[in-house]
C-alpha atoms as a PDB file:
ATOM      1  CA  UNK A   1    -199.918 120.860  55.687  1.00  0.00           C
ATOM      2  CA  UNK A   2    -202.509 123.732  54.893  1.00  0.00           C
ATOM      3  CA  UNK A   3    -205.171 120.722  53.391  1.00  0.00           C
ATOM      4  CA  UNK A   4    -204.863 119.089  56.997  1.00  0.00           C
ATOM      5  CA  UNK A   5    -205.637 122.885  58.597  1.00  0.00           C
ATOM      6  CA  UNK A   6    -208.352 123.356  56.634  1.00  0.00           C
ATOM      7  CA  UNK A   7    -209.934 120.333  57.944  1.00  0.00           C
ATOM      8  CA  UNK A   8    -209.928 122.258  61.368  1.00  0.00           C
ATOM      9  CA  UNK A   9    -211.947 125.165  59.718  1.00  0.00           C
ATOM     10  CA  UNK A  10    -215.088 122.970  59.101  1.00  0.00           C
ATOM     11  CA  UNK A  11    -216.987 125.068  61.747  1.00  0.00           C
ATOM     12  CA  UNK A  12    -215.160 128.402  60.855  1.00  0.00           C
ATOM     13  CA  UNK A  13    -217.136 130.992  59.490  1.00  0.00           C
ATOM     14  CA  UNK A  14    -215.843 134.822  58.115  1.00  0.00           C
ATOM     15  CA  UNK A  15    -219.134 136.047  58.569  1.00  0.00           C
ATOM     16  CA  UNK A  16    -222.286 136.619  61.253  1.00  0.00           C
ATOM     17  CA  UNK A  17    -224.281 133.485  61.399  1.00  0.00           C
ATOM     18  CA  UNK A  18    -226.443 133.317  58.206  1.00  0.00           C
ATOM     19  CA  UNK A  19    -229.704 131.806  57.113  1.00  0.00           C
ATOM     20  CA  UNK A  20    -229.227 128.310  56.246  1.00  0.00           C
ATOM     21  CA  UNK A  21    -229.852 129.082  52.404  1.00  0.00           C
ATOM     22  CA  UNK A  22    -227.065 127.381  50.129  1.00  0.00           C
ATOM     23  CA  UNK A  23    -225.949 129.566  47.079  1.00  0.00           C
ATOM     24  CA  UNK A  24    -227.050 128.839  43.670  1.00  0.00           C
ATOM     25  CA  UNK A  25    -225.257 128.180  41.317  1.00  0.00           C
ATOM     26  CA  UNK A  26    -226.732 128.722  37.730  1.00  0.00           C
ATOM     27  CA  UNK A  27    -225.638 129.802  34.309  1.00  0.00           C
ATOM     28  CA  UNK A  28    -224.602 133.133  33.440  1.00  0.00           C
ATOM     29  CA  UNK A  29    -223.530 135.105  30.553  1.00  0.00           C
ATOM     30  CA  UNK A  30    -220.234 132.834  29.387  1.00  0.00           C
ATOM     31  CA  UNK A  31    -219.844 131.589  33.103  1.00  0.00           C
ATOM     32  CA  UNK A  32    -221.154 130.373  36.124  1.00  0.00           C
ATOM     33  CA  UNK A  33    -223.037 131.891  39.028  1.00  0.00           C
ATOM     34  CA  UNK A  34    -222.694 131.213  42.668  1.00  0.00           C
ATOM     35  CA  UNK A  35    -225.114 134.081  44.327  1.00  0.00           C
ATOM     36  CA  UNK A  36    -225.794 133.409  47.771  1.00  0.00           C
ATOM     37  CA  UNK A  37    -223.982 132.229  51.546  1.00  0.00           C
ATOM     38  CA  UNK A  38    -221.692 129.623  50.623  1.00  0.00           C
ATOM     39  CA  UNK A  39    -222.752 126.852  52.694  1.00  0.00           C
ATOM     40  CA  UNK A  40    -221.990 123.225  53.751  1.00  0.00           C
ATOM     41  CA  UNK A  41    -222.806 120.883  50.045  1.00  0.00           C
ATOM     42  CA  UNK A  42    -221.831 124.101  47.877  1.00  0.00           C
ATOM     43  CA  UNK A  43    -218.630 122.653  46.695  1.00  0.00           C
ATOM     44  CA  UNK A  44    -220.571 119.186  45.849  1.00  0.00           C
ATOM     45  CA  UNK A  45    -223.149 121.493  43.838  1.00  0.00           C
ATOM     46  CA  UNK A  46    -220.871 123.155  41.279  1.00  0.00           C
ATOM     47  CA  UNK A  47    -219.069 119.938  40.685  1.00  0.00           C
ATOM     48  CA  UNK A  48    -222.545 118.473  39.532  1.00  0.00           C
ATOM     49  CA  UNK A  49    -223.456 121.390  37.737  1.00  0.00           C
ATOM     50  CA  UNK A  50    -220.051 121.226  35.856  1.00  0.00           C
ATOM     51  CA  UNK A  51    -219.989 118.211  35.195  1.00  0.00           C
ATOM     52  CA  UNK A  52    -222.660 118.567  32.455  1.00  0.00           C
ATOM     53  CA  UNK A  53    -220.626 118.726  29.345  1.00  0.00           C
ATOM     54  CA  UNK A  54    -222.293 121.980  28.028  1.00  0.00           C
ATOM     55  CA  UNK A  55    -221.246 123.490  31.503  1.00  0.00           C
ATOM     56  CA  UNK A  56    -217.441 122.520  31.059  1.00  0.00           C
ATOM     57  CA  UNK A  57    -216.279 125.825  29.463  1.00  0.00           C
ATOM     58  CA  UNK A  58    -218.735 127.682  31.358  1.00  0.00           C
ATOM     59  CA  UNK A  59    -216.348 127.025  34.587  1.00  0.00           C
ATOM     60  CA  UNK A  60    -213.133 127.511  32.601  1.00  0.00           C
ATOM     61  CA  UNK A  61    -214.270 130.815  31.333  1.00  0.00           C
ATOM     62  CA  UNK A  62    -215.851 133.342  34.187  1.00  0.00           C
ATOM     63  CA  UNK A  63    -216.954 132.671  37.547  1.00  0.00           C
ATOM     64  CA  UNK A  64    -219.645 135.930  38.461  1.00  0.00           C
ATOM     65  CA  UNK A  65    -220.070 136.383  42.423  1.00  0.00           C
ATOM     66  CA  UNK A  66    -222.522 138.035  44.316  1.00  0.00           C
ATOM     67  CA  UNK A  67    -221.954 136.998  47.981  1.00  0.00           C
ATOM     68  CA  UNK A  68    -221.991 137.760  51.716  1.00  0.00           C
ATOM     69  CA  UNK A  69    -219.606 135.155  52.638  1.00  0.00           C
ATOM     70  CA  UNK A  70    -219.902 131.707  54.799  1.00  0.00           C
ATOM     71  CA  UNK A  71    -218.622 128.478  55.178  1.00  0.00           C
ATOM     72  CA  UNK A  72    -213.985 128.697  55.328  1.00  0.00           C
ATOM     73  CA  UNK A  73    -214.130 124.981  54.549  1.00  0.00           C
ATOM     74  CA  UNK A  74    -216.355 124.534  51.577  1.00  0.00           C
ATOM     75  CA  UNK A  75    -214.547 127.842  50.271  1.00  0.00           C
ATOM     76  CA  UNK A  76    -211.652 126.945  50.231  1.00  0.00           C
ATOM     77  CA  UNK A  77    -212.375 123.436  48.493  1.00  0.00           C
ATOM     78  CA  UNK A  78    -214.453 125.689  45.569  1.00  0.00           C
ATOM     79  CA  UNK A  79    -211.072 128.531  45.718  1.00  0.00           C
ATOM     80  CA  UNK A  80    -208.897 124.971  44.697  1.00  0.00           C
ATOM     81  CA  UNK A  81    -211.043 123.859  42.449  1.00  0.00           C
ATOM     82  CA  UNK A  82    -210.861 127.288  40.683  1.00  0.00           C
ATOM     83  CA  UNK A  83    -206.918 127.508  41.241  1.00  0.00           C
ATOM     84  CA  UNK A  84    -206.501 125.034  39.183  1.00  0.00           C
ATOM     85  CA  UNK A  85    -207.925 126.493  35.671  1.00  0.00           C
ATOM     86  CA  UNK A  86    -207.458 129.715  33.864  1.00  0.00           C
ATOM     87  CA  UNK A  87    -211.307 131.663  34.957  1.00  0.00           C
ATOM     88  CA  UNK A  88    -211.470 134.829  35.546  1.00  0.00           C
ATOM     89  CA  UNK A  89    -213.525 135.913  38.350  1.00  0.00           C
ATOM     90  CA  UNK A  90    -216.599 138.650  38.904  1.00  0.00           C
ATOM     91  CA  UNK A  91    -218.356 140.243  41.109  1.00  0.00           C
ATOM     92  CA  UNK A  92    -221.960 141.203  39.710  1.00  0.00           C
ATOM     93  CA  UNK A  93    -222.625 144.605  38.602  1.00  0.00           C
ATOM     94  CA  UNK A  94    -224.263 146.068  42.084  1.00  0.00           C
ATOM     95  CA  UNK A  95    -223.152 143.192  43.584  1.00  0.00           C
ATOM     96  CA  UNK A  96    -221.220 142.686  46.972  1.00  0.00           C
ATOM     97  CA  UNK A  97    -218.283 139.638  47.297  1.00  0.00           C
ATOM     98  CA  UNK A  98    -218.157 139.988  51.337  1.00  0.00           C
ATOM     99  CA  UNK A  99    -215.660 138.105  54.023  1.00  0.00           C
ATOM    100  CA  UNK A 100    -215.278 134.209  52.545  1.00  0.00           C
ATOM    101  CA  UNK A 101    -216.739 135.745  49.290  1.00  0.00           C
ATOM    102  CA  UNK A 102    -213.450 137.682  48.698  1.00  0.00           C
ATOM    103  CA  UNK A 103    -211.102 134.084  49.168  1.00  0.00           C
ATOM    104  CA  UNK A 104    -213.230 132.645  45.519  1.00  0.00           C
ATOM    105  CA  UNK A 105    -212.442 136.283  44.096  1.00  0.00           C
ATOM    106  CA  UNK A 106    -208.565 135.711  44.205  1.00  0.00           C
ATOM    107  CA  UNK A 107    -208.894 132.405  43.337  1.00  0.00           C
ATOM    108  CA  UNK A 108    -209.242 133.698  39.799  1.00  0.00           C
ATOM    109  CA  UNK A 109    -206.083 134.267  37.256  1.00  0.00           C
ATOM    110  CA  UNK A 110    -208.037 137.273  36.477  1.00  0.00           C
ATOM    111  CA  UNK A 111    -210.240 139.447  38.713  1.00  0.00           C
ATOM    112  CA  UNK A 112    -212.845 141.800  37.801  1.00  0.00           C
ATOM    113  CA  UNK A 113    -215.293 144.021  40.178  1.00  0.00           C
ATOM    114  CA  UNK A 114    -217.070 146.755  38.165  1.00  0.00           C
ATOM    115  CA  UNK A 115    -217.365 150.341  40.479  1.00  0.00           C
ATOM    116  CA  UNK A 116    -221.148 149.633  40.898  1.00  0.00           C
ATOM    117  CA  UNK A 117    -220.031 146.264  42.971  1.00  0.00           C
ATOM    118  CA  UNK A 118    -218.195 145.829  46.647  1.00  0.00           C
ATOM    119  CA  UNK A 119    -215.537 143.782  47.825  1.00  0.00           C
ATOM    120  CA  UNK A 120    -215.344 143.698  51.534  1.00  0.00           C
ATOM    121  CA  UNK A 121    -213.284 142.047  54.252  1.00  0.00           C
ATOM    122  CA  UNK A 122    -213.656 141.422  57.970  1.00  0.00           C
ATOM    123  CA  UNK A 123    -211.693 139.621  60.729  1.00  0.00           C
ATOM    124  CA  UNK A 124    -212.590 135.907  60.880  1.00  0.00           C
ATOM    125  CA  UNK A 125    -215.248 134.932  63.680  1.00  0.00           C
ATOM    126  CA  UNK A 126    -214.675 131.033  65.350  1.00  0.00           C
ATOM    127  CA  UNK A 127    -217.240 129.798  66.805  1.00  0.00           C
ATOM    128  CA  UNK A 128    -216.941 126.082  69.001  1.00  0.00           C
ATOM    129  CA  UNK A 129    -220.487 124.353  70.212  1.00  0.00           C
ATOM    130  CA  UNK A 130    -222.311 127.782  69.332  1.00  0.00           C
ATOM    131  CA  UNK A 131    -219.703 129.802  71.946  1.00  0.00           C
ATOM    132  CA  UNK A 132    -217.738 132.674  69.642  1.00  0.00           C
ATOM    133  CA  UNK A 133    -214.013 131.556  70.681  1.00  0.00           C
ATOM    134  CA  UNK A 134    -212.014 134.537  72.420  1.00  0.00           C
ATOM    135  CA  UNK A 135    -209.884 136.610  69.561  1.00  0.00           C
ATOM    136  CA  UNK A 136    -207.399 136.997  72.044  1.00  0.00           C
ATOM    137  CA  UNK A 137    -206.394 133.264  72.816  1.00  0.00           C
ATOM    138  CA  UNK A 138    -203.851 131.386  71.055  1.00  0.00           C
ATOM    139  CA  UNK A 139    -206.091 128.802  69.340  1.00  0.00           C
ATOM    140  CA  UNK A 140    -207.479 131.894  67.383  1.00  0.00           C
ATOM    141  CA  UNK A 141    -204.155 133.356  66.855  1.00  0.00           C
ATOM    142  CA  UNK A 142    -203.268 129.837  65.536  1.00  0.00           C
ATOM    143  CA  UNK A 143    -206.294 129.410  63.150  1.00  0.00           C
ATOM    144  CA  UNK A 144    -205.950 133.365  62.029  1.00  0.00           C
ATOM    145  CA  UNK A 145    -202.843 132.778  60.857  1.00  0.00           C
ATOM    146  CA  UNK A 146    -203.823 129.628  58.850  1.00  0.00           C
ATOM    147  CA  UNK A 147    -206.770 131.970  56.889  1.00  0.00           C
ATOM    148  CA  UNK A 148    -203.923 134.665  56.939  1.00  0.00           C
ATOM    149  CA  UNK A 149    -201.238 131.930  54.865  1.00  0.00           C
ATOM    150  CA  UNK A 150    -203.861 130.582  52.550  1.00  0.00           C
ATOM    151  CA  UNK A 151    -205.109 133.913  51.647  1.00  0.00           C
ATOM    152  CA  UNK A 152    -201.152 135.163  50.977  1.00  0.00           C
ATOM    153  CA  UNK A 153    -200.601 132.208  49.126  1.00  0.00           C
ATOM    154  CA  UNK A 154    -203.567 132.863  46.728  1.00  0.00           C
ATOM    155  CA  UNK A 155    -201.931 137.208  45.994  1.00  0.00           C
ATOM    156  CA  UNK A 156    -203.913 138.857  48.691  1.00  0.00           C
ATOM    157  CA  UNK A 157    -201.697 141.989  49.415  1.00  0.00           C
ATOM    158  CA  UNK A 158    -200.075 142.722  52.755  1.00  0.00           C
ATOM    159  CA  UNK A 159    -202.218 145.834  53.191  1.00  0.00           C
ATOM    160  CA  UNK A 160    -205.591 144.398  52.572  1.00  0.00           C
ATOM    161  CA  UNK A 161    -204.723 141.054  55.069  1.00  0.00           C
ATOM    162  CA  UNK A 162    -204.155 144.247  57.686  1.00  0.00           C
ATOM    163  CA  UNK A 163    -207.391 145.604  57.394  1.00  0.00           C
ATOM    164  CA  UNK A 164    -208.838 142.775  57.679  1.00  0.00           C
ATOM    165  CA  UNK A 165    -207.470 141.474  60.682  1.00  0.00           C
ATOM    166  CA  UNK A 166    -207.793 145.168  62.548  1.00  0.00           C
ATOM    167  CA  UNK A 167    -211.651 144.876  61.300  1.00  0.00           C
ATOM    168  CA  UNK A 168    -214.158 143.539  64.203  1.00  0.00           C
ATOM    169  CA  UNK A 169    -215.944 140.733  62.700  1.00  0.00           C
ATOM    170  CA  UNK A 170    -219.227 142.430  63.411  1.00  0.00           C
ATOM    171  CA  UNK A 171    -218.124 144.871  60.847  1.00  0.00           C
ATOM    172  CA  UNK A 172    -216.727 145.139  57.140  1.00  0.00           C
ATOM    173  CA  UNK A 173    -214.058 146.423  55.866  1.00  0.00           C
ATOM    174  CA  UNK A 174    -215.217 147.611  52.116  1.00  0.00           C
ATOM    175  CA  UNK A 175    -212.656 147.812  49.418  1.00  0.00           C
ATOM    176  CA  UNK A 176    -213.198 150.612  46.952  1.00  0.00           C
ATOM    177  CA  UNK A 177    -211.438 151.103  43.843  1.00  0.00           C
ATOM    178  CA  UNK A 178    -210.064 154.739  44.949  1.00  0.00           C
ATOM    179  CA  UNK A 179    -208.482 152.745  47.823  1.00  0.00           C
ATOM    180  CA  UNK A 180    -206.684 150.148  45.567  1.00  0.00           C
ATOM    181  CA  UNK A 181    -205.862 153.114  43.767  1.00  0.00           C
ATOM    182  CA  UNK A 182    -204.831 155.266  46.505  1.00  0.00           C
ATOM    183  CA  UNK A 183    -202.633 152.251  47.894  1.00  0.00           C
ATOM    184  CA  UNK A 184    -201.085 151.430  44.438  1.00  0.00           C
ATOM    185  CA  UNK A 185    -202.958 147.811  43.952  1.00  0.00           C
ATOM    186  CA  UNK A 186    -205.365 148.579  41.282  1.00  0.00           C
ATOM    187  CA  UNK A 187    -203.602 145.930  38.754  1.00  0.00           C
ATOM    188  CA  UNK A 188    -201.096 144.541  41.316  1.00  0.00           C
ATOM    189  CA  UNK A 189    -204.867 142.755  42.257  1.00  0.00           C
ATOM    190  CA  UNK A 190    -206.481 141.947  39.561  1.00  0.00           C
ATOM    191  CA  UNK A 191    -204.232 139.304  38.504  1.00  0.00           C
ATOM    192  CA  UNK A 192    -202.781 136.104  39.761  1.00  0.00           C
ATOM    193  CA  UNK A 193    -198.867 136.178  41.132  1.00  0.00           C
ATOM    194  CA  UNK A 194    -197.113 134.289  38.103  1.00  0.00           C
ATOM    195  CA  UNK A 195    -199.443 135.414  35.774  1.00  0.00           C
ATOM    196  CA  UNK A 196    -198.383 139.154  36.194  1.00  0.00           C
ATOM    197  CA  UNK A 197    -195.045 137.666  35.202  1.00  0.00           C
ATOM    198  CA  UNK A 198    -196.318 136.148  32.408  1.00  0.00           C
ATOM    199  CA  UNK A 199    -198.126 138.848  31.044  1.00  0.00           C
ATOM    200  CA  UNK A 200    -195.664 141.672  31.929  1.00  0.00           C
ATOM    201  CA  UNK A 201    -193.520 139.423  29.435  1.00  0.00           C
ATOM    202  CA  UNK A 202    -195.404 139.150  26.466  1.00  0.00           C
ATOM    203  CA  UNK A 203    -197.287 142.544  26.730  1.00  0.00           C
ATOM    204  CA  UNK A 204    -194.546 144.883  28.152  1.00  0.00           C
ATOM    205  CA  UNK A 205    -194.046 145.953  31.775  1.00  0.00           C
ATOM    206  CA  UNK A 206    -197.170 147.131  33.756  1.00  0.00           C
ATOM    207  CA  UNK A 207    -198.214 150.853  33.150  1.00  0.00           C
ATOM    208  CA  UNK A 208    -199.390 151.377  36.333  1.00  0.00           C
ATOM    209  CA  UNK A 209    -196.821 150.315  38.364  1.00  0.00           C
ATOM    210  CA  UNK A 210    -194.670 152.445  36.584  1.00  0.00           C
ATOM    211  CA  UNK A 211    -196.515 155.493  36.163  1.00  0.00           C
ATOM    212  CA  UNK A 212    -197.068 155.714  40.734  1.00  0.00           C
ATOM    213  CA  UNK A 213    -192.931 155.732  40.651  1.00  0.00           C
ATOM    214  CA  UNK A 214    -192.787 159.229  38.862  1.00  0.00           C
ATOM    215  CA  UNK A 215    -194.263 161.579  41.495  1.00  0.00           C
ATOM    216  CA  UNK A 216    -195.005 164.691  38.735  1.00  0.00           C
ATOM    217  CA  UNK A 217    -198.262 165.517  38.461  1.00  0.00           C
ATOM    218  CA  UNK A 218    -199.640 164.448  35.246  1.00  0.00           C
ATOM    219  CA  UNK A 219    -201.564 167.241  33.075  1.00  0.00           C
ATOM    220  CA  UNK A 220    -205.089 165.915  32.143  1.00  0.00           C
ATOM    221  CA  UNK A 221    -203.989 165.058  28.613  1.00  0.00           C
ATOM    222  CA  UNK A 222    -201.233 162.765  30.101  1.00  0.00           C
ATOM    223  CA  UNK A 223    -203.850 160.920  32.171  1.00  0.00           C
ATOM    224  CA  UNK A 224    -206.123 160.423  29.399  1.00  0.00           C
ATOM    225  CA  UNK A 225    -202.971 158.770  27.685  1.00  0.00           C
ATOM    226  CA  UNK A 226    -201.782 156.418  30.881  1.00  0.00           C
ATOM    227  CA  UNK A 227    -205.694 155.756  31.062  1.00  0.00           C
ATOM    228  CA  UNK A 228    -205.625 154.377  27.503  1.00  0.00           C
ATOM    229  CA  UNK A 229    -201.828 152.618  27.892  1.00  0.00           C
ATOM    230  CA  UNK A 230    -203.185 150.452  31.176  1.00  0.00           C
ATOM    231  CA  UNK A 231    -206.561 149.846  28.869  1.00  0.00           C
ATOM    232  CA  UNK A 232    -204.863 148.110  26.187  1.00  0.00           C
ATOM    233  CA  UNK A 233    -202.141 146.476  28.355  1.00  0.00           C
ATOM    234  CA  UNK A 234    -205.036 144.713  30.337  1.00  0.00           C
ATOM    235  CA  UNK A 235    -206.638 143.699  27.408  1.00  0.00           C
ATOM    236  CA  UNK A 236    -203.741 142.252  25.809  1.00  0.00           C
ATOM    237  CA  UNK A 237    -203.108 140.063  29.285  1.00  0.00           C
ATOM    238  CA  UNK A 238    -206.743 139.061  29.083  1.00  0.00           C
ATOM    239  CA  UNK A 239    -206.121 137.798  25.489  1.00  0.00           C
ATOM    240  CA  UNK A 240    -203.414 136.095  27.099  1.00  0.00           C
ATOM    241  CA  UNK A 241    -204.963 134.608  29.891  1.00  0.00           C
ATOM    242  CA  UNK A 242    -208.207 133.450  27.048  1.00  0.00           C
ATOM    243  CA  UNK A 243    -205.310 131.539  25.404  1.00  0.00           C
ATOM    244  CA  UNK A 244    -204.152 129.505  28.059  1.00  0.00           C
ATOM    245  CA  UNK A 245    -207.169 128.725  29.308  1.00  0.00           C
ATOM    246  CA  UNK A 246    -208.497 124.660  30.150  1.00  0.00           C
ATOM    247  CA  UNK A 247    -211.667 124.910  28.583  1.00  0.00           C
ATOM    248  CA  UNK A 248    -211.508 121.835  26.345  1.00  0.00           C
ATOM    249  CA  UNK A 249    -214.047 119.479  27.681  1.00  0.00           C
ATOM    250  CA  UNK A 250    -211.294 116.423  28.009  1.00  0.00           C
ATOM    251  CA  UNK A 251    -209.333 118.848  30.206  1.00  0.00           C
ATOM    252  CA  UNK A 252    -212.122 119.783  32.034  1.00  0.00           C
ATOM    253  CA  UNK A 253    -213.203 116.546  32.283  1.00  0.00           C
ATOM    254  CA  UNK A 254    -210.148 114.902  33.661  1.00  0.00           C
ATOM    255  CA  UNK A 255    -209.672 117.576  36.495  1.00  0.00           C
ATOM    256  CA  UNK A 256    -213.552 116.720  37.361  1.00  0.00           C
ATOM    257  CA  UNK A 257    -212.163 113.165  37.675  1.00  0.00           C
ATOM    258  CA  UNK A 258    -209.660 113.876  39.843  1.00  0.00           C
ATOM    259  CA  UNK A 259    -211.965 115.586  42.395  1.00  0.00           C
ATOM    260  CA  UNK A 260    -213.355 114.304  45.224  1.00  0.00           C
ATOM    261  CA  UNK A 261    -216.527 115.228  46.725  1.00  0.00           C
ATOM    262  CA  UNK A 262    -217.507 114.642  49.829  1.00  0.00           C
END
């Protein structure tokens, strides 16, 4: 059901009309790089770039981000393709992950964004024959709530599918890490649903979650503590999340396989 909506999306767009520039996608560090608007032939770009065997564990590994947004359709064929291994996603020191940007960032099973980068998040903008369709009319309401499902389906929290629907399309909603904080998502966000679960299980229940439940006011020795308790319970779900990863280049090579491009 959602694959056939998405097919309605071809022409949908999250952000303000953009240059006609495809994103590149390159090497980087242990991962790939898509930097850029994510544009019609994106998707059919990273597959040939992964395809090269030395690139194989490159896309299992880290995917780094540093975008404004762009095409719904082609994102949400790259978001799948991500799903579907154990990478971690970036955003770019400095870097912004805007509007259709965000969907690749929780594609990841793990999701980074250092405080020099942005996440940000707008209301989607339709546009039929070049005319912006009217926000008000059912169609919209109709396609809004397909964007809204596949976004919930991928962990995007209540709150931060708010904001972006009360967010004029014109403008961006920028996510901060004192608001995750301040809203108690700071880990519930940085990893996938199930894999919380997974992690919580072999590396002990989630500090943070924990520590917003007791309402006393910690002393600063006591934060420096919880600061170091979240620290190593992260890293121990990272170490989890490096173990289960697909990067074997038959594994990789077989979901490659199985993908069509088009």
């Amino acid at each position: 059901m959602l694959r056939a909506a998405f097919v309605l999306f071809a022409w949908l767009f999250f952000n303000a009309p953009a240059p006609a520039v495809a994103a590149d996608i390159s090497a980087h560090q242990q991962g790939v790089l898509i930097k850029g608007p994510i544009q019609k032939g994106d998707y059919a770009k990273i597959i040939q770039f992964v395809r090269y065997s030395d690139n194989y564990g490159r896309f299992a590994r880290s995917v780094f981000l540093d975008s404004p947004g762009g095409d719904f359709d082609e994102t949400v064929k790259i978001a799948r393709l991500l799903e579907k291994n154990y990478a971690a996603t970036h955003v770019v020191p400095g870097a912004r992950c805007y509007s259709a940007c965000f969907i690749l960032w929780m594609s990841g099973v793990s999701r980074h964004v250092p405080s020099s980068a942005s996440l940000g998040v707008h209301r989607i903008n339709v546009k039929v024959n070049g005319q912006t369709m009217d926000p008000t009319s059912e169609r919209f309401a109709s396609i809004a709530r397909g964007v809204e499902n596949y976004m919930a389906s991928l962990g995007t929290p209540r709150t931060i599918l708010d904001k972006m629907n009360a967010t004029a399309s014109a403008n961006m909603f920028v996510i901060s890490q004192r608001w995750l904080a301040d809203q108690h998502l700071l880990v519930a966000l940085s990893y996938r649903m199930g894999f919380m679960e997974a992690a919580q299980m072999h590396c002990g229940p989630e500090p943070y979650a924990a520590a917003v439940k007791d309402k006393t006011p910690m002393t600063d020795e006591e934060a420096r503590g919880w600061g170091a308790q979240i620290k190593r319970w992260m890293g121990c779900a990272d170490e989890l999340r490096a173990r289960n990863q697909k990067a074997d280049v038959l594994t990789i090579a077989a979901l490659l396989d199985d993908t069509e491009v088009n």
